[in-house]
Protein backbone atom coordinates (compact mmCIF):
# COMPACT_ATOMS: atom_id res chain seq x y z
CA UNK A 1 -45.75 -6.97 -49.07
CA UNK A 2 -42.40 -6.02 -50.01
CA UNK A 3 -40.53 -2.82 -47.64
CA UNK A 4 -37.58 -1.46 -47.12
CA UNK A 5 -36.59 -2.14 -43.46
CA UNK A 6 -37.56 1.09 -41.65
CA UNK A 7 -40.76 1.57 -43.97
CA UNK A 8 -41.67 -2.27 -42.56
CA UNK A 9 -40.49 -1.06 -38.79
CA UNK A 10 -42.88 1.83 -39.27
CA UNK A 11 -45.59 0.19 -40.49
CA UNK A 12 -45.89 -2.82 -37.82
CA UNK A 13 -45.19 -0.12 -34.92
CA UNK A 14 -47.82 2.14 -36.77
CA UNK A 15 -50.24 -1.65 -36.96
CA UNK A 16 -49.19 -3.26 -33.72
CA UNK A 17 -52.60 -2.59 -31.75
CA UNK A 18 -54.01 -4.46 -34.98
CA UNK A 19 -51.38 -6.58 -36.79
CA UNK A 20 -52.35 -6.74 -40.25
CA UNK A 21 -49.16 -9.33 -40.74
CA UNK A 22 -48.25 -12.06 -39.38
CA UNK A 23 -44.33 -12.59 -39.75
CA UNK A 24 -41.68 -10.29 -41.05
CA UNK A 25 -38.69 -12.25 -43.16
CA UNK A 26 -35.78 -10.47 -44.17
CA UNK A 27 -34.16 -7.07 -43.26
CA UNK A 28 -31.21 -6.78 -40.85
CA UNK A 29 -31.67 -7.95 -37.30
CA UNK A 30 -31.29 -4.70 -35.50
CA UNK A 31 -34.08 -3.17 -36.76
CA UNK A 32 -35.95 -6.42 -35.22
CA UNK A 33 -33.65 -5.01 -32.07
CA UNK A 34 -35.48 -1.94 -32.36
CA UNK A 35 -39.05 -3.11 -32.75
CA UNK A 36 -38.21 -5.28 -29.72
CA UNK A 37 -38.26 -1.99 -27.48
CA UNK A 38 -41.45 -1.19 -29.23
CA UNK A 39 -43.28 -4.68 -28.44
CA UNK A 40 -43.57 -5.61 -32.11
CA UNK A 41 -42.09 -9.23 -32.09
CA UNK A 42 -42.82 -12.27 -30.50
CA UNK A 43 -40.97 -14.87 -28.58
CA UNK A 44 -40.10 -17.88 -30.90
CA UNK A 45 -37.72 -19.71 -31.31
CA UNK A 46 -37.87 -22.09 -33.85
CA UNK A 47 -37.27 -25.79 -34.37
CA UNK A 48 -34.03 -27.14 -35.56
CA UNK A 49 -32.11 -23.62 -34.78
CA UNK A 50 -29.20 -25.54 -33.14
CA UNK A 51 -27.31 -25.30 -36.22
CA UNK A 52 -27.60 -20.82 -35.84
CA UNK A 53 -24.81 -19.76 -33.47
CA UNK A 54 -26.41 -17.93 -30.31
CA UNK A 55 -24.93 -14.68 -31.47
CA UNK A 56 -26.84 -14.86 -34.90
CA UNK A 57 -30.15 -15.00 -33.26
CA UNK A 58 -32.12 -12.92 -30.20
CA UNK A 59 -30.93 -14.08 -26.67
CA UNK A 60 -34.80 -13.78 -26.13
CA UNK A 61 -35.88 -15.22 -29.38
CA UNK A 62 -37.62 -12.17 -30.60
CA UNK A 63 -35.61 -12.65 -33.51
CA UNK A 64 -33.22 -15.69 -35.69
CA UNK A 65 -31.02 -14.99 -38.32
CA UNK A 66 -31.00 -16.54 -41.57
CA UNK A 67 -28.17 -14.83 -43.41
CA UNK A 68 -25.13 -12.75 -43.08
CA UNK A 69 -24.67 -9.82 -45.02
CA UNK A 70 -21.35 -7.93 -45.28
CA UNK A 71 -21.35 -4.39 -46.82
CA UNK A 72 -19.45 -3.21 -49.77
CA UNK A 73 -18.54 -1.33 -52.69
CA UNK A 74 -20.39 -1.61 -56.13
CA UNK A 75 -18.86 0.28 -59.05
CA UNK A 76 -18.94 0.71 -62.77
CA UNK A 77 -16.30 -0.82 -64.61
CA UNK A 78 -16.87 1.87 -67.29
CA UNK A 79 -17.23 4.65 -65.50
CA UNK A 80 -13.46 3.42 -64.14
CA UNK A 81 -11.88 3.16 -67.50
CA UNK A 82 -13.64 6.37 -68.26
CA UNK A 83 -11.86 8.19 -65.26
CA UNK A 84 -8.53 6.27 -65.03
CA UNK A 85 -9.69 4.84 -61.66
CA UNK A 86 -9.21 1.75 -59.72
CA UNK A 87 -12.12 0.10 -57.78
CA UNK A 88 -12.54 1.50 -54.61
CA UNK A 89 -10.53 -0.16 -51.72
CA UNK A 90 -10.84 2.13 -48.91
CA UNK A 91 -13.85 4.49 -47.45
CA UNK A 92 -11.53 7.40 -48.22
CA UNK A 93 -11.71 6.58 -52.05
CA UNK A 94 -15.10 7.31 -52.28
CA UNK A 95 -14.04 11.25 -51.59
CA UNK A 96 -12.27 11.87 -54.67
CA UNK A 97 -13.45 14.59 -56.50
CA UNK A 98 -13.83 12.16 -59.84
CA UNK A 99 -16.81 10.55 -57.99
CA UNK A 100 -18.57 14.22 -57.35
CA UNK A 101 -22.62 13.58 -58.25
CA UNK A 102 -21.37 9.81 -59.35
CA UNK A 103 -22.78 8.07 -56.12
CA UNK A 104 -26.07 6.64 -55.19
CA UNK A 105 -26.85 4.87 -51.56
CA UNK A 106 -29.36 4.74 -49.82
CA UNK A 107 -31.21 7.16 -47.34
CA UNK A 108 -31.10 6.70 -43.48
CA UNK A 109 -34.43 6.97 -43.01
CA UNK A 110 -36.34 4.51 -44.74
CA UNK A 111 -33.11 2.15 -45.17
CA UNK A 112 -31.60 -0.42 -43.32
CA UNK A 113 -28.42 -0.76 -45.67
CA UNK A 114 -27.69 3.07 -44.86
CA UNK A 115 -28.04 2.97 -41.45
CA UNK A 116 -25.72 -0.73 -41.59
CA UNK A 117 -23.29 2.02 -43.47
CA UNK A 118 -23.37 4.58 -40.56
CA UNK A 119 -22.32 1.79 -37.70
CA UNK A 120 -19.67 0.45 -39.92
CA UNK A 121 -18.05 4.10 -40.00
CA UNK A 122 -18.76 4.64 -36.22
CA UNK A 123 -16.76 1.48 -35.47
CA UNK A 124 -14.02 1.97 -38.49
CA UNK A 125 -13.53 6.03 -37.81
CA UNK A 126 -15.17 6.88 -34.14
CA UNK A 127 -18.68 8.60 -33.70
CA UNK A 128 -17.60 11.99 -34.48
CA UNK A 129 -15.30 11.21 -37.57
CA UNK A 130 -17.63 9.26 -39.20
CA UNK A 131 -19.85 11.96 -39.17
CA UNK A 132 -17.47 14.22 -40.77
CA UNK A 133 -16.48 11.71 -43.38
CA UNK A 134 -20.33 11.64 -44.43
CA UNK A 135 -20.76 14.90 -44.19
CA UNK A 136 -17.70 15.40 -46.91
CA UNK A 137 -18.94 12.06 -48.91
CA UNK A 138 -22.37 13.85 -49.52
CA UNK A 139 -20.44 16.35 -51.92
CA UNK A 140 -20.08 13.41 -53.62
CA UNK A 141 -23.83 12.00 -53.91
CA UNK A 142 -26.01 12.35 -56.73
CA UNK A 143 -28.79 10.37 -54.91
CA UNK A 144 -30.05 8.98 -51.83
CA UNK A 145 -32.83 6.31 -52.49
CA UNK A 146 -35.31 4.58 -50.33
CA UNK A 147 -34.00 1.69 -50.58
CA UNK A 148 -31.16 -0.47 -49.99
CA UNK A 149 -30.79 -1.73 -53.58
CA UNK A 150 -32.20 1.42 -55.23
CA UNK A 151 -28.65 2.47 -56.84
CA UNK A 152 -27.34 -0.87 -58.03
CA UNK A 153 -29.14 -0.62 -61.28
CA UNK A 154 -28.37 2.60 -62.05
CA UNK A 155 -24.42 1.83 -61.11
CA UNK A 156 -25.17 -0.86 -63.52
CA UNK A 157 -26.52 0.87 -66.40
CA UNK A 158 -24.12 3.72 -65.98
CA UNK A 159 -26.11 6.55 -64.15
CA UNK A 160 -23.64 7.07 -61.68
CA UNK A 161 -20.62 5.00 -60.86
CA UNK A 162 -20.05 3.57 -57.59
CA UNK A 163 -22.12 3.40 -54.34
CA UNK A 164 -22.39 1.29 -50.66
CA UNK A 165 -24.22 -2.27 -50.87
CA UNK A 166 -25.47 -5.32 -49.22
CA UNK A 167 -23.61 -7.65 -50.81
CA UNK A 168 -26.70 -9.70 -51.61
CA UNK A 169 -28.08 -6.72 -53.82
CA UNK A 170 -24.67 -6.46 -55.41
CA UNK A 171 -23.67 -9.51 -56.35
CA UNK A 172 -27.58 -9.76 -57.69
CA UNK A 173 -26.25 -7.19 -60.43
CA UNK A 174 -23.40 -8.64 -60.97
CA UNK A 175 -25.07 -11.93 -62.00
CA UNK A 176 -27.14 -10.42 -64.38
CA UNK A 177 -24.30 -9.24 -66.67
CA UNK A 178 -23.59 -5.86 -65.97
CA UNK A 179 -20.05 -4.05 -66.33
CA UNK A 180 -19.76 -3.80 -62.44
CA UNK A 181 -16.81 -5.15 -59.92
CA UNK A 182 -17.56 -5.96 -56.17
CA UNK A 183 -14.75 -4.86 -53.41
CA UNK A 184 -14.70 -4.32 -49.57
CA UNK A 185 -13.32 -1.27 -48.04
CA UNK A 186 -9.65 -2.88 -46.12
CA UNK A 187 -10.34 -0.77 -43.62
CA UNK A 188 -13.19 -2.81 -42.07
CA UNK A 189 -17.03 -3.03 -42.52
CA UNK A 190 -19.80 -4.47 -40.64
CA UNK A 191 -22.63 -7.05 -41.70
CA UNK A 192 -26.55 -7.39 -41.29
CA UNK A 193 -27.78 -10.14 -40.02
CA UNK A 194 -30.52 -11.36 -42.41
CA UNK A 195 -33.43 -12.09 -39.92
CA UNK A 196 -36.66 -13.31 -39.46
CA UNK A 197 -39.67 -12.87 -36.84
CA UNK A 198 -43.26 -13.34 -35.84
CA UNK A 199 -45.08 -10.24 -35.10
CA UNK A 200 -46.83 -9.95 -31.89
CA UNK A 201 -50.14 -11.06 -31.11
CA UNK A 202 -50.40 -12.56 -34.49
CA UNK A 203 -53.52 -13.63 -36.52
CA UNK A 204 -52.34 -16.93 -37.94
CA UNK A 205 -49.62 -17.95 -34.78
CA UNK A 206 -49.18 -21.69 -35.92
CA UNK A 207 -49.03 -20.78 -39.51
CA UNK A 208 -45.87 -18.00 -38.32
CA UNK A 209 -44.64 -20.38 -36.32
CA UNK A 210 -44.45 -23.18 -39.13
CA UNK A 211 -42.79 -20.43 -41.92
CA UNK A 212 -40.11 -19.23 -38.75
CA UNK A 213 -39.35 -22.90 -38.56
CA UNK A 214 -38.87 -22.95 -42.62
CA UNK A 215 -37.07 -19.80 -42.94
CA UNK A 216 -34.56 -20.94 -40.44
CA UNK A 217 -34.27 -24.68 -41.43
CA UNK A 218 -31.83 -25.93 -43.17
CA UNK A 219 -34.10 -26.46 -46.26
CA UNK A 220 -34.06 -23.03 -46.68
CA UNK A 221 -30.50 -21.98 -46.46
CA UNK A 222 -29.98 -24.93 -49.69
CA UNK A 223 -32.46 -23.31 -51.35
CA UNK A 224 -31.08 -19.67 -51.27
CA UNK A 225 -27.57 -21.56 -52.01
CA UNK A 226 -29.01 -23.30 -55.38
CA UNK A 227 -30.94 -19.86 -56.25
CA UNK A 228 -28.23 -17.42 -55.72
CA UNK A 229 -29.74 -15.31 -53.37
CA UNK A 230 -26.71 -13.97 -51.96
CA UNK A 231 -26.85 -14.59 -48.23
CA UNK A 232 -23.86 -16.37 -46.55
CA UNK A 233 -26.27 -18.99 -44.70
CA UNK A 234 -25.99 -18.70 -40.58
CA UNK A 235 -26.17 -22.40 -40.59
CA UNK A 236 -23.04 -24.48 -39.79
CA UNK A 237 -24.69 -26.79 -42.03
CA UNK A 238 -24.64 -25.05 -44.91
CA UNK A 239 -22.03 -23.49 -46.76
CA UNK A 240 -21.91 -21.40 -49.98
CA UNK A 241 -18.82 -21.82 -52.63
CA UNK A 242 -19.20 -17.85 -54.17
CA UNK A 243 -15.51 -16.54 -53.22
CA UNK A 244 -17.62 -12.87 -52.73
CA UNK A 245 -19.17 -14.73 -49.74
CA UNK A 246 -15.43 -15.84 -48.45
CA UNK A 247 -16.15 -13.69 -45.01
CA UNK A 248 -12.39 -15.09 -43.79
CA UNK A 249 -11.06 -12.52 -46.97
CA UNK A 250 -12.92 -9.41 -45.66
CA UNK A 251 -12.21 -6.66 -42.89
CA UNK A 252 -15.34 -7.80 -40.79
CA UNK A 253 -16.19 -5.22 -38.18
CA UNK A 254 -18.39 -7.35 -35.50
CA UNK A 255 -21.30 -4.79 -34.28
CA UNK A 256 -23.38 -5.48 -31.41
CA UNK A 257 -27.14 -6.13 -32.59
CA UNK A 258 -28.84 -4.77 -29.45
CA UNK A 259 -26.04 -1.65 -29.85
CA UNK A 260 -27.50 -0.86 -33.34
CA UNK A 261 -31.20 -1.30 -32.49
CA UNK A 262 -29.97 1.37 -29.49
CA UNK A 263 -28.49 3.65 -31.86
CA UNK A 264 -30.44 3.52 -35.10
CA UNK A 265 -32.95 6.24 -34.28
CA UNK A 266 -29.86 8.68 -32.85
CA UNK A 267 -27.76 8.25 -35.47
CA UNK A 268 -30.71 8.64 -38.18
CA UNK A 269 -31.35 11.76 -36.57
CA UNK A 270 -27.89 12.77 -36.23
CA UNK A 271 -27.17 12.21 -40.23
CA UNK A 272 -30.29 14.15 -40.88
CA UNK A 273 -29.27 16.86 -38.79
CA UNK A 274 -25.22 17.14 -39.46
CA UNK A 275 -24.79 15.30 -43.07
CA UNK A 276 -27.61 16.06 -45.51
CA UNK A 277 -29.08 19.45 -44.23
């Protein structure tokens, strides 16, 4: 079954007396930070993970990463020539009045690419700035969807014109053809860490433990390498050649994991309550 982050995070809190699942792959590691506090995830950690730094996975093995995920900016090349623009290359571009009901991201509450959005401002602006600044960007939204990827292909069909992106689900449209151009704000953004874990009190435990052990082996990271799937491995062993993916030429904001899985439910709360209300 296929969820956006906080739908899955709801669903395995919602299932934990009864886990109808046995491992969760993919979705950024702090909201595996926040099912942690709820006692959703097991303690695993899996075989040949020598080769993932100890910052890319749980100090307690709730949790191991398998990708790195940098946010940015995915815009219409048409809607640009259309409106004399230039790509956006700051978080303050995306409040000109040119991109008023022309943006799409997604919403904080079933979305962990929107809440990965509201820590990068926090550390780029301060708390209460980057409130502000969202509460001015959403003069600026046409739509916020449920999830993460929900406005890239209507950014690349020409909906709307620019909006805020892993850059896996970018660079996904992008690949495909479509009139779009990929940039990072300068002023600094923060990553997901693409994660894995085994639920707690699991039906299947050795078969969990056997795909954890895939998922973060080195087989795997080659194999989302040779299929494009956009992740910048957390292997040392395994690199990726896609210049996108150069994380040396971007403004990368380092964000505690255990800080966001703190946060997430405050500051969901808090752009409910201040930004979109």
């Amino acid at each position: 079954m296929r969820f956006s982050s906080g739908e899955a995070l709801a669903r395995l809190n919602a299932e934990k007396k009864n886990p109808q699942v046995d491992v969760m792959l993919g979705g950024p590691a702090d909201t595996y930070a926040a099912g942690v506090k709820e006692g959703i995830f097991e303690q695993y950690r899996p075989k040949d993970s020598d080769a993932i730094p100890a910052s890319l996975r749980d100090p307690q093995n709730h949790w191991t990463g398998i990708g790195i995920i940098p946010l940015c900016f995915l815009t219409n090349t048409k809607f640009l020539e259309k409106n004399k623009m230039h790509a956006p290359e700051s978080w303050n571009d995306l409040l000109d009045p040119r991109y008023k009901n022309n943006l799409q991201m997604a919403d904080a509450r079933t979305s962990g690419t929107a809440t990965e959005r509201i820590y990068s401002l926090v550390k780029v602006m301060g708390e209460d700035p980057a409130f502000a600044y969202q509460k001015k960007l959403n003069g600026n939204i046409q739509m916020y969807t449920k999830s993460g990827a929900g406005g890239a292909m209507p950014i690349a069909t020409g909906q709307c014109g620019s909006g805020i992106f892993y850059i896996v689900d970018a660079l996904d449209i992008q690949q495909q053809g479509y009139p779009v151009v990929i940039t990072y704000p300068k002023d600094g953004v923060s990553y997901g860490i693409e994660a894995t874990g085994i639920v707690k009190n699991a039906k299947n435990m050795d078969a969990a433990k056997k795909f954890v052990d895939w998922a973060a082996s080195k087989k795997f990271a080659d194999f989302i390498v040779a299929n494009k799937i956009n992740y910048v491995p957390t292997r040392s062993d395994v690199k990726t050649s896609n210049p996108l993916l150069d994380l040396s030429k971007i403004n990368m904001k380092d964000v505690d994991v255990a800080w966001k899985g703190e946060k997430r439910k405050e500051y969901t709360n808090r752009w409910i309550n201040e930004v979109i209300k």
